[in-house]
Protein backbone atom coordinates (compact mmCIF):
# COMPACT_ATOMS: atom_id res chain seq x y z
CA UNK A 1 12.14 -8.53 8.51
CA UNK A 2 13.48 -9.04 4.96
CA UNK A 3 17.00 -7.97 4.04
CA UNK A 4 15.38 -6.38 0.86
CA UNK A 5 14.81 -2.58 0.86
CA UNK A 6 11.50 -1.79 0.94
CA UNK A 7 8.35 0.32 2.23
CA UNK A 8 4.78 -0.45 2.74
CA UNK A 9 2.11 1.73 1.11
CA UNK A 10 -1.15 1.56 3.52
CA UNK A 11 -3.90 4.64 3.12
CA UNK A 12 -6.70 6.28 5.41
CA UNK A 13 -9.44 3.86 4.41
CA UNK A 14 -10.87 1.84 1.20
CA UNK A 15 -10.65 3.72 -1.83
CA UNK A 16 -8.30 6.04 -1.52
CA UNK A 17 -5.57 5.19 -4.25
CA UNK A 18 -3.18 2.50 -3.10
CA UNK A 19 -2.92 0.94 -5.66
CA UNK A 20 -2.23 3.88 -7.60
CA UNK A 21 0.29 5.31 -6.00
CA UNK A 22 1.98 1.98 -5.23
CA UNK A 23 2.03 2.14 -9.03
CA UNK A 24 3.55 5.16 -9.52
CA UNK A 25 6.43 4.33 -6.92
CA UNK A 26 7.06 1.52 -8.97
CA UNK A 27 7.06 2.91 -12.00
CA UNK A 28 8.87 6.11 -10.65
CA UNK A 29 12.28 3.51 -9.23
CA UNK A 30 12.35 1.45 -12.00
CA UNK A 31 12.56 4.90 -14.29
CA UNK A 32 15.45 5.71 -12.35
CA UNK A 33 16.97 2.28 -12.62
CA UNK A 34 16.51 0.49 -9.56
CA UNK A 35 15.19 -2.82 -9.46
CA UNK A 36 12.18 -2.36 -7.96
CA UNK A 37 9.24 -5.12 -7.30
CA UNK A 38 5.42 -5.05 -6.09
CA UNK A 39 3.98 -7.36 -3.90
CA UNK A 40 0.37 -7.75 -1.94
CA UNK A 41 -0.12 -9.75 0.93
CA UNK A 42 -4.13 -10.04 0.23
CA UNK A 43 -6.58 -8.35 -2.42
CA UNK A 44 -10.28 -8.33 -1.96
CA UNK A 45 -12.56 -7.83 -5.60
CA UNK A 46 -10.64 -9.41 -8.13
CA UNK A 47 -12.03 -9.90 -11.89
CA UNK A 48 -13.35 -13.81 -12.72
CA UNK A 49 -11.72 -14.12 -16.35
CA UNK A 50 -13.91 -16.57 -18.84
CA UNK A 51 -11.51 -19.31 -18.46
CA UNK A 52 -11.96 -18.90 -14.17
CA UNK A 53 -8.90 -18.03 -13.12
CA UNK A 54 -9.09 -14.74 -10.86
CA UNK A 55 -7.08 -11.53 -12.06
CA UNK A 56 -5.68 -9.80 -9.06
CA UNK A 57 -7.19 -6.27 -10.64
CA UNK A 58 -4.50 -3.45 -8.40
CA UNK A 59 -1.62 -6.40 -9.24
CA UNK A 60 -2.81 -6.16 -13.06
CA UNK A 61 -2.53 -2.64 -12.99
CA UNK A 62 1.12 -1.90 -11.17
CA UNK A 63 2.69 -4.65 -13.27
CA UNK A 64 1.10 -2.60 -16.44
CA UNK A 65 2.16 0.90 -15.40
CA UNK A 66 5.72 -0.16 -13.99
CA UNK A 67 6.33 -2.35 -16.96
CA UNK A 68 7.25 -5.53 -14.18
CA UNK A 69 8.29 -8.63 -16.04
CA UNK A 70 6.22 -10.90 -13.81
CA UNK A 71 2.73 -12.12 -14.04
CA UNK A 72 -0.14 -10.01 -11.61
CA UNK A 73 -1.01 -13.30 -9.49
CA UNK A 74 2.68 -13.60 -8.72
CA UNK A 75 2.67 -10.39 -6.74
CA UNK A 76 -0.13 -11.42 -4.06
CA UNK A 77 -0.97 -13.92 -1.69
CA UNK A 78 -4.46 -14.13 -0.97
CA UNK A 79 -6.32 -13.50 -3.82
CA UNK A 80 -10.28 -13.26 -3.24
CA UNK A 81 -13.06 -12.27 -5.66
CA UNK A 82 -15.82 -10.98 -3.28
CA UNK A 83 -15.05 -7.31 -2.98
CA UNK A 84 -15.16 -6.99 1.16
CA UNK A 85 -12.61 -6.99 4.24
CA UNK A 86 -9.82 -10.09 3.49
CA UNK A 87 -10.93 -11.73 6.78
CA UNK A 88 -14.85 -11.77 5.53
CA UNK A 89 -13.51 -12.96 2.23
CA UNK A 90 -11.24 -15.62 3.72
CA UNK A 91 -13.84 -16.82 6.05
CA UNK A 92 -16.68 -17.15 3.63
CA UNK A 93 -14.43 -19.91 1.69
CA UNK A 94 -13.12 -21.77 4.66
CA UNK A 95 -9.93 -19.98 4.34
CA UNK A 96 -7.51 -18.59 7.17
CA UNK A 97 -4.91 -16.35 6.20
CA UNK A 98 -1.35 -17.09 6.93
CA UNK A 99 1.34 -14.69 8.19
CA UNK A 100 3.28 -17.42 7.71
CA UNK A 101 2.41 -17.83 3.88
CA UNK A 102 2.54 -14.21 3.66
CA UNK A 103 5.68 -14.40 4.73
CA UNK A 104 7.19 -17.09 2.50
CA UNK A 105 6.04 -15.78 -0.71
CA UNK A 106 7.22 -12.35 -0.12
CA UNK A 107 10.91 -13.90 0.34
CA UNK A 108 10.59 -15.87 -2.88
CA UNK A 109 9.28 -12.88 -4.51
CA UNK A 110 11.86 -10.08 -3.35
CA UNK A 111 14.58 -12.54 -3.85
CA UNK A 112 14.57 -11.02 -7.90
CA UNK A 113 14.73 -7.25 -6.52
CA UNK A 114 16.81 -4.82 -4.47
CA UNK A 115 13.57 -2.67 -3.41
CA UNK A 116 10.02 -3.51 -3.02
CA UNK A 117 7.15 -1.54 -2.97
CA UNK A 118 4.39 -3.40 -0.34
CA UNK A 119 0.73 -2.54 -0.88
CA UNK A 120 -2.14 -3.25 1.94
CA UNK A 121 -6.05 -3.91 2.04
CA UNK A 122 -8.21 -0.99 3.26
CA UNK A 123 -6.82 1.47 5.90
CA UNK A 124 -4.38 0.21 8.79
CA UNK A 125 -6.89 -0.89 10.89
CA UNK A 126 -7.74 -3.83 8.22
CA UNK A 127 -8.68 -7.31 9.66
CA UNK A 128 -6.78 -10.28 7.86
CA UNK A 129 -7.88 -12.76 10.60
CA UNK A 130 -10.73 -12.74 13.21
CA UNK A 131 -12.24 -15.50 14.94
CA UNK A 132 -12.51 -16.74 18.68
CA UNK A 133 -8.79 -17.34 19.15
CA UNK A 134 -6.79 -14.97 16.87
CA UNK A 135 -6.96 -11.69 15.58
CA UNK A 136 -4.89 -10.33 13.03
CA UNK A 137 -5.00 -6.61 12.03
CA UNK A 138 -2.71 -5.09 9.15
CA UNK A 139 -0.25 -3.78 11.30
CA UNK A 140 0.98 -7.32 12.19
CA UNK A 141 1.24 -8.11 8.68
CA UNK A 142 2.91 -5.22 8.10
CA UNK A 143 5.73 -5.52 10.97
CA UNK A 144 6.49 -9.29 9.70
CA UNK A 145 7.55 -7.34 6.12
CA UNK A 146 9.06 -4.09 6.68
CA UNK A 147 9.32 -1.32 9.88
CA UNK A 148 8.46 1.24 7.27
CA UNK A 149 5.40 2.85 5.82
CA UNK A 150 4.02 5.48 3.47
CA UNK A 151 0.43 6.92 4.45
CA UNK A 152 -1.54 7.23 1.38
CA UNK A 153 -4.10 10.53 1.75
CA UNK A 154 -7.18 12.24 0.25
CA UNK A 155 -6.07 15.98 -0.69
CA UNK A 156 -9.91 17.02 -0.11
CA UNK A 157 -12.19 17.54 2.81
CA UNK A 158 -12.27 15.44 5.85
CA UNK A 159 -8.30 14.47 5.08
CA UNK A 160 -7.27 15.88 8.14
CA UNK A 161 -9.08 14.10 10.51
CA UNK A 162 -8.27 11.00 9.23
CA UNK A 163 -4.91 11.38 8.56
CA UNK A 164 -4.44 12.28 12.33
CA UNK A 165 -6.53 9.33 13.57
CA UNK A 166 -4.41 6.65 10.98
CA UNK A 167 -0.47 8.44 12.15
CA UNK A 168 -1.74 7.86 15.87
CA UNK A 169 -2.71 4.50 15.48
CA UNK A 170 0.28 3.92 13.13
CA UNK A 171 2.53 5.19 15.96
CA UNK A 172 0.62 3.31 18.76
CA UNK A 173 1.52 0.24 16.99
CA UNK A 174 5.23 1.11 16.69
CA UNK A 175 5.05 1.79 12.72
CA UNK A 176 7.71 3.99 11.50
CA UNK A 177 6.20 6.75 8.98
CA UNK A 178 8.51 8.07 6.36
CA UNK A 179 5.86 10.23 4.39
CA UNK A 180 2.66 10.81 3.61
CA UNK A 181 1.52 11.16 -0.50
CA UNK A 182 -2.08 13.16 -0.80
CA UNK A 183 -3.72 12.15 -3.94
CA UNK A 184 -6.46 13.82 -5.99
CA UNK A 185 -4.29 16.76 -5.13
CA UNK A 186 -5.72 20.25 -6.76
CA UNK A 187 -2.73 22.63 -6.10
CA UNK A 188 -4.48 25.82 -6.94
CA UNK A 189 -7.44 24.67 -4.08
CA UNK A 190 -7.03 26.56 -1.01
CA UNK A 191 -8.78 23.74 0.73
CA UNK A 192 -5.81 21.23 -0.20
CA UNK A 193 -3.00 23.89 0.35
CA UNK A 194 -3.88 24.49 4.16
CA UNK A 195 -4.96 20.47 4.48
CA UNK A 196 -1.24 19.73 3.31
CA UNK A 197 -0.10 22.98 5.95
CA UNK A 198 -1.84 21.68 8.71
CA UNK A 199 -1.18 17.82 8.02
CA UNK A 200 2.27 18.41 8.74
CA UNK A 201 1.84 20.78 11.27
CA UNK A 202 -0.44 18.34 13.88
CA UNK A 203 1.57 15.28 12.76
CA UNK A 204 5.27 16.20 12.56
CA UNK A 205 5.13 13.60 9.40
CA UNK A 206 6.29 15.32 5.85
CA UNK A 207 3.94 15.43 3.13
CA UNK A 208 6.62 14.19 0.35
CA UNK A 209 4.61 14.22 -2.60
CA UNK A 210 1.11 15.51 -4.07
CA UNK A 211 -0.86 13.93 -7.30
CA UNK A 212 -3.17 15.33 -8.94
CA UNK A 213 -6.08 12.98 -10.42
CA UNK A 214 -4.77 11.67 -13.24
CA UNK A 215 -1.01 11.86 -13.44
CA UNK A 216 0.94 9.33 -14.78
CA UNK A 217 4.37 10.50 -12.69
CA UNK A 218 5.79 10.85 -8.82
CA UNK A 219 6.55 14.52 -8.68
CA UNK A 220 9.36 13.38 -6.22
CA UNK A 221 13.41 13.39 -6.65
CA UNK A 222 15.45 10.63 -6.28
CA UNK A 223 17.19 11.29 -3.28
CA UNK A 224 13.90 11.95 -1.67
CA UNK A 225 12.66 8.74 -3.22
CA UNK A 226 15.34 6.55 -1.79
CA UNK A 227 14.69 7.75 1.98
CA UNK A 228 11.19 6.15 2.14
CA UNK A 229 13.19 2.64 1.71
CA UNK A 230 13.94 0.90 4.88
């Protein structure tokens, strides 16, 4: 555990707008004048540029909308361009992943801030590392970094289930929640209303902050902002 303040952003699957609203955290502290950083301990899909470097794409695109003075490939680890699970993408190149690494480069990289923002792979169940002796799911990754997460949510149908299923496993591996965010929010749906309701009704875990598609700012106070840090 890092003596820098900080909270990991995992979600309820693939696709559901990490990156996004990792962004918007981001962008949100350092708006308010806290030194805030990003950082990704592995990122599956990343863009081949023409001279063949790899552009970590959801790194490109918090350093862009937080206005971070550091290069993209400086915020992430593992950095693969076939768009699957990290531990296919590792093991199809002969490459293990490293808590270890993971580890040291998030100390170098927090050493410039006094809060990061941490952004995972996939839901909480994602594999960094499976073979015949060692598995390595997200929550160990995420325990190594910081005790504290923020569940990243559809606002649509289905959301419930799966936010259930993600806050028990979260809890069953001894992962503190400080919030959930539902994205794609559509305030004036019924549907997303009584999702938000009953989210926080079967999980006891607040819902601290809807966005709508498209928004380019956390509807979310300071104060309130601040708690989610560990």
């Amino acid at each position: 555990m890092m003596c820098v303040k900080s909270v990991f952003v995992t979600a309820t699957g693939t696709n559901i707008g990490k990156t996004y609203i990792s962004g918007l955290l981001v962008k949100r502290m350092r708006e308010m004048k806290n030194n805030c950083g990003y950082y990704k301990p592995a990122l599956s899909g990343a863009l081949r540029q023409n001279d063949g470097s790899l552009l970590p794409g959801d790194c490109d695109f918090v350093v862009k909308i937080s206005n971070l003075d550091i290069p993209a490939s400086n915020c992430v680890s593992y950095c693969f361009e076939e768009a699957v699970s990290p531990h296919l993408a590792a093991n199809r190149l002969g490459v293990e992943i490293s808590p270890d690494k993971i580890c040291a480069d998030y100390r170098v990289l927090s050493k410039g801030f006094d809060y990061m923002v941490i952004e995972g792979a996939g839901g909480l169940a994602c594999p960094f590392c499976i073979t015949e002796s060692k598995t390595i799911l997200l929550p160990e990754i995420i325990k190594l970094l910081t005790p504290d997460i923020v569940i990243v949510a559809d606002g649509g149908l289905g959301t419930i289930n799966s936010v259930v299923l993600t806050v028990e496993y979260a809890r069953l591996h001894n992962l503190n929640i400080k919030g959930i965010i539902l994205n794609n929010y559509k305030k004036d749906d019924i549907m997303h209303i009584d999702n938000k309701i009953q989210i926080e009704h079967l999980t006891g875990v607040p819902v601290i902050a809807q966005v709508a598609g498209g928004d380019n700012d956390l509807q979310i106070s300071e104060n309130d902002l601040l708690k989610i840090f560990n």
